[in-house]
N, C-alpha and C. Protein backbone atom coordinates (compact mmCIF):
# COMPACT_ATOMS: atom_id res chain seq x y z
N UNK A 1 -5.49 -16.68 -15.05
CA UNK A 1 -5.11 -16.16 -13.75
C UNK A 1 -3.61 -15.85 -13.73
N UNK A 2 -3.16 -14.81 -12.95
CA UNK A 2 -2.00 -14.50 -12.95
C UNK A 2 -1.34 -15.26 -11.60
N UNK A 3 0.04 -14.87 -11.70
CA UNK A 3 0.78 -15.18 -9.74
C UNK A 3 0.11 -14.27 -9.06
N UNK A 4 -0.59 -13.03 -9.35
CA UNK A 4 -0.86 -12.43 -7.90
C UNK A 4 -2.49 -12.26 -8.06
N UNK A 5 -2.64 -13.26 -8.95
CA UNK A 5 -4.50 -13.53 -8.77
C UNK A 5 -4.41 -15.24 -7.76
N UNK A 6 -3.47 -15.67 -8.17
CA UNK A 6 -3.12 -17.52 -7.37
C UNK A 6 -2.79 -16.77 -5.81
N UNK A 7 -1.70 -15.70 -5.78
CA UNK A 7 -1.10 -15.48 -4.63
C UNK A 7 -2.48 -14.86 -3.87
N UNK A 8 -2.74 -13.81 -4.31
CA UNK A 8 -4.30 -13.37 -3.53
C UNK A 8 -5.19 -14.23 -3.00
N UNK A 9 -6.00 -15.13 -4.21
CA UNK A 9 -6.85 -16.16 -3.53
C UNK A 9 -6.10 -17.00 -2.15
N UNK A 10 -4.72 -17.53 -2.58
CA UNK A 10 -4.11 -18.42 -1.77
C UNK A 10 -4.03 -17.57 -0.01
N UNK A 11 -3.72 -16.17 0.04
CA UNK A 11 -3.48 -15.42 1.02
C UNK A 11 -4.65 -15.13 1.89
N UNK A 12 -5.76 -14.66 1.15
CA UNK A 12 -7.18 -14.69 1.52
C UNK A 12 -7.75 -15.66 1.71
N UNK A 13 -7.86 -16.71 1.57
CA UNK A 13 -7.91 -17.92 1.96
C UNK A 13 -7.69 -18.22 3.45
N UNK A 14 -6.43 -18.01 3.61
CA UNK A 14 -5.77 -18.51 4.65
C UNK A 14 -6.09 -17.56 5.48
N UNK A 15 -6.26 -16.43 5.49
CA UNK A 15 -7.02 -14.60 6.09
C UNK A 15 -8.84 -15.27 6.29
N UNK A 16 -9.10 -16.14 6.01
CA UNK A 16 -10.28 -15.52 5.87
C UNK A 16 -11.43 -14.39 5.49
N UNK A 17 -10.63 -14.09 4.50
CA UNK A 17 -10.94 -12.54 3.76
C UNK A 17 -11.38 -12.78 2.38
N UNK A 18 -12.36 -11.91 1.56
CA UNK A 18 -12.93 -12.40 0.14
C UNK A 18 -11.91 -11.35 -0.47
N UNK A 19 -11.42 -12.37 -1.80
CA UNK A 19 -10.40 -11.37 -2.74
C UNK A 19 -10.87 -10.56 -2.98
N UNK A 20 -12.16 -10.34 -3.74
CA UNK A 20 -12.97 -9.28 -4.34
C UNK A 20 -13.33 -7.84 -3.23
N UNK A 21 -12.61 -7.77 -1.95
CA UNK A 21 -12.71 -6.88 -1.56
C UNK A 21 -10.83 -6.40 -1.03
N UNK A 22 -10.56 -6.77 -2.08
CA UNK A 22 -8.91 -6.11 -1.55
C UNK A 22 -8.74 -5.51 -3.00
N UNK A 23 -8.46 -3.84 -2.72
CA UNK A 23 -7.97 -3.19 -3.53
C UNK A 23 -6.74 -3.28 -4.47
N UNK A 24 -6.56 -4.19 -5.10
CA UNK A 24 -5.18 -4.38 -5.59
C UNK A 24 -4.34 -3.17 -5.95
N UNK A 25 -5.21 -2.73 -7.25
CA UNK A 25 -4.29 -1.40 -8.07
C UNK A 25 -4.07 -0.99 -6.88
N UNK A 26 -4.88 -0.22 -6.48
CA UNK A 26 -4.46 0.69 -4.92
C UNK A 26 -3.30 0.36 -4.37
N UNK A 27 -3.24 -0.71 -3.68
CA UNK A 27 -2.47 -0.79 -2.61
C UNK A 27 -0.73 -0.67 -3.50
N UNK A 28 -1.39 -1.38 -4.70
CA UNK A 28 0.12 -1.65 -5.08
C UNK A 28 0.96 -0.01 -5.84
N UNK A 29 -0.30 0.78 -5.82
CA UNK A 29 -0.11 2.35 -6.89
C UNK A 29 0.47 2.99 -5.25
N UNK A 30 -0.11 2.57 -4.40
CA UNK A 30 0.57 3.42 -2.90
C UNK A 30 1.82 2.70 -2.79
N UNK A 31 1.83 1.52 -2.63
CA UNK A 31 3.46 1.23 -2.51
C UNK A 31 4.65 1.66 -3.15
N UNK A 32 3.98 1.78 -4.46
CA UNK A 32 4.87 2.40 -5.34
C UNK A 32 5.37 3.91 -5.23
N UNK A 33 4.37 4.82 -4.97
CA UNK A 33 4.54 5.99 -4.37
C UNK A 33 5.26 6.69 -3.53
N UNK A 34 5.12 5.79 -2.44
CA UNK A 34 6.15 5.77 -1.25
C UNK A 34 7.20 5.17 -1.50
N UNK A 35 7.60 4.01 -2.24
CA UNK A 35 8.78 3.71 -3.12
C UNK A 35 9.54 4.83 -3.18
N UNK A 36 8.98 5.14 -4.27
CA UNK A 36 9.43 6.40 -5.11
C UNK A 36 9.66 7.53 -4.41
N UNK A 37 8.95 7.92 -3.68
CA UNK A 37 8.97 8.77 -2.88
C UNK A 37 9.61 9.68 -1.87
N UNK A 38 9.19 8.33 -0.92
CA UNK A 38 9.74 8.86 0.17
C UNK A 38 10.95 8.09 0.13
N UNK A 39 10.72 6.50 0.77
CA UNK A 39 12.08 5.31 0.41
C UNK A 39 11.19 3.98 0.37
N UNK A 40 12.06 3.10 0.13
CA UNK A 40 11.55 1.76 -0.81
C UNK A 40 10.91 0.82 0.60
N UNK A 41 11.93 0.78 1.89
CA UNK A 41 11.31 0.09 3.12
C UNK A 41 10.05 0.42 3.41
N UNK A 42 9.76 2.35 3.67
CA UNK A 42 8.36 2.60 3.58
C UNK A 42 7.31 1.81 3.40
N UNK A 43 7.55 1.57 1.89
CA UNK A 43 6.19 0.50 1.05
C UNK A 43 5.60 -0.05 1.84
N UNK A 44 6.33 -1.48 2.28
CA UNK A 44 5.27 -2.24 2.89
C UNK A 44 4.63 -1.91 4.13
N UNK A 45 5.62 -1.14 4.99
CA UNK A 45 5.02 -0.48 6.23
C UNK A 45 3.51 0.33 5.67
N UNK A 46 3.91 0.86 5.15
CA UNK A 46 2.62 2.07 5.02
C UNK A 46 1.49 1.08 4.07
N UNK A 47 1.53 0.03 3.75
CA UNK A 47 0.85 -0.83 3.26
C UNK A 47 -0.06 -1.92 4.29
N UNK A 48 1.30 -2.00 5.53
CA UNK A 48 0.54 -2.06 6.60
C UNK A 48 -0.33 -1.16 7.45
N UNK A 49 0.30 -0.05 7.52
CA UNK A 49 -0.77 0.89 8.12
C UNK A 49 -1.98 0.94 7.52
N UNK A 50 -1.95 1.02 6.24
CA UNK A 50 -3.55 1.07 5.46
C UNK A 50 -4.07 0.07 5.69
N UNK A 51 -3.54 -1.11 6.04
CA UNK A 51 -5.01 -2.06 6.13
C UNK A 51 -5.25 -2.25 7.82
N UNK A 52 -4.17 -1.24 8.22
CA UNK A 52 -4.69 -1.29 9.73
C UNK A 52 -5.95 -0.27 10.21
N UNK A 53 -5.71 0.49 8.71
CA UNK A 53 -6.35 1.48 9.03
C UNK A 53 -8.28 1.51 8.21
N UNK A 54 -7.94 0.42 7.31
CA UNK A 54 -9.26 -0.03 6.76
C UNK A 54 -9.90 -1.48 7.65
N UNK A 55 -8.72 -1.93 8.75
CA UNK A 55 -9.11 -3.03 9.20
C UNK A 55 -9.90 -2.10 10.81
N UNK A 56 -9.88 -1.26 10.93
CA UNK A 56 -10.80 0.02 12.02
C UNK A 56 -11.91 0.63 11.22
N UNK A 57 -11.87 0.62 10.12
CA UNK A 57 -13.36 1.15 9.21
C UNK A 57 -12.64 2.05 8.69
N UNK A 58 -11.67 2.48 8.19
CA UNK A 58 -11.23 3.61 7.17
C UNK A 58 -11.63 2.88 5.71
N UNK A 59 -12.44 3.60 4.49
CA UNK A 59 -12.56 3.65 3.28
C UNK A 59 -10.65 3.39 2.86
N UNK A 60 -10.29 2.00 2.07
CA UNK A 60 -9.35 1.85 1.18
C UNK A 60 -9.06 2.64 0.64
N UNK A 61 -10.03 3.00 -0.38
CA UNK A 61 -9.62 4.20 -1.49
C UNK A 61 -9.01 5.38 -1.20
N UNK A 62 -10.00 5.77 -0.06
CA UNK A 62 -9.66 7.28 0.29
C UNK A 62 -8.47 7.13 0.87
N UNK A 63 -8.32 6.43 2.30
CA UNK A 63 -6.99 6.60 2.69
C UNK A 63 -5.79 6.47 2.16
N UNK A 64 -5.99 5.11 1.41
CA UNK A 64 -4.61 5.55 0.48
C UNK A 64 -4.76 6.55 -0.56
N UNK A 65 -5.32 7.16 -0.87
CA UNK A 65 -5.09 8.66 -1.84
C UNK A 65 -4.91 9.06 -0.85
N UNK A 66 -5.32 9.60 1.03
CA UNK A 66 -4.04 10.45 1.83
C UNK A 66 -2.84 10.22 2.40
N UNK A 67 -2.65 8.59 1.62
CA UNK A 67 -1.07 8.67 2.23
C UNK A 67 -0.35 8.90 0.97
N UNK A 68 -0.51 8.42 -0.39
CA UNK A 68 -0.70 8.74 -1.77
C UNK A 68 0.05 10.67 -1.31
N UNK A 69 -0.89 10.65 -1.32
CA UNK A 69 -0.92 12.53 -1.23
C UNK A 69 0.20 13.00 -0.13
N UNK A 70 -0.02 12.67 0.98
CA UNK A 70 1.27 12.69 2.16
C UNK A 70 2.48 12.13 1.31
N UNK A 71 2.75 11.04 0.42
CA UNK A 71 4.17 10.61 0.00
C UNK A 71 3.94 11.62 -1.25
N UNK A 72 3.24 11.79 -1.73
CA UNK A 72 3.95 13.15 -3.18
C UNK A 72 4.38 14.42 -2.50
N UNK A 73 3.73 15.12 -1.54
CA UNK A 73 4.74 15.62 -0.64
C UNK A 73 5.51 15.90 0.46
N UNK A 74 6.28 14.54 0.02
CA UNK A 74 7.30 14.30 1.19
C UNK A 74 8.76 15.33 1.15
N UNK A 75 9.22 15.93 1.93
CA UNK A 75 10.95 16.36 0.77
C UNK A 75 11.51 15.01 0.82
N UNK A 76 12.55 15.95 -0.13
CA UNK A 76 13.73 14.95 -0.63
C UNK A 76 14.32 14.89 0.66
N UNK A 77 15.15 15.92 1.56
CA UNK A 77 15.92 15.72 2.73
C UNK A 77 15.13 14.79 3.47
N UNK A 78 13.83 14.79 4.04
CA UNK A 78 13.44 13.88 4.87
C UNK A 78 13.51 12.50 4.15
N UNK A 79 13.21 12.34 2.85
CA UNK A 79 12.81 11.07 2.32
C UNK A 79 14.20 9.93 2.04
N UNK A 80 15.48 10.78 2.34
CA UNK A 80 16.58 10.00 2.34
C UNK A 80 16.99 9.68 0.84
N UNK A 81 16.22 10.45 -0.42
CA UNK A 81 17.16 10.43 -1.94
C UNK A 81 16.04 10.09 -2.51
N UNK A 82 14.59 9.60 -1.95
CA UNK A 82 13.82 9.55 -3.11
C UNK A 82 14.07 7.97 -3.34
N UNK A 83 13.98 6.75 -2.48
CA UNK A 83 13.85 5.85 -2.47
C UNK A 83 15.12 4.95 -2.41
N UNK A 84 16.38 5.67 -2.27
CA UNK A 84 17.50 4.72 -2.31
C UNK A 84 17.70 4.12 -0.97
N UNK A 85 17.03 4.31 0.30
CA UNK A 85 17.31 4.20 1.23
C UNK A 85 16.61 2.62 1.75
């Protein structure tokens, strides 16, 4: 087991939520995106929005491939340098 197989169980746990239904790669390939992206604060926000938005019945996968897709094209002027912000 890794720290973020201990940290998961330990979090879900306490959520009342089964690990085996939290998208890991995902969430963490979108954070990164918007990282990169747009800017680094983003991440976790829009990490929150997705599970606000799978916690209403939105499909995980899909939605984050459209925020995925919304942060690849973000501009640079709006995105504040592409994550330095």
């Amino acid at each position: 087991m890794t720290v973020m197989d201990d940290w998961l169980t330990a979090a879900c746990t306490e959520l009342g939520l089964d690990p085996a239904e939290v998208p890991v790669p995902t969430v963490l390939d979108l954070a990164r995106d918007v990282a990169h992206q747009v800017l680094r604060p983003g991440a976790p926000v829009t990490a929150y929005l997705l599970g606000l938005a799978v916690g209403r019945g939105a499909d995980p996968v899909a939605t984050a491939a459209r925020l995925a897709e919304l942060a690849g094209t973000w501009p640079v002027e709006l995105g504040g340098g592409r994550g330095t912000d």
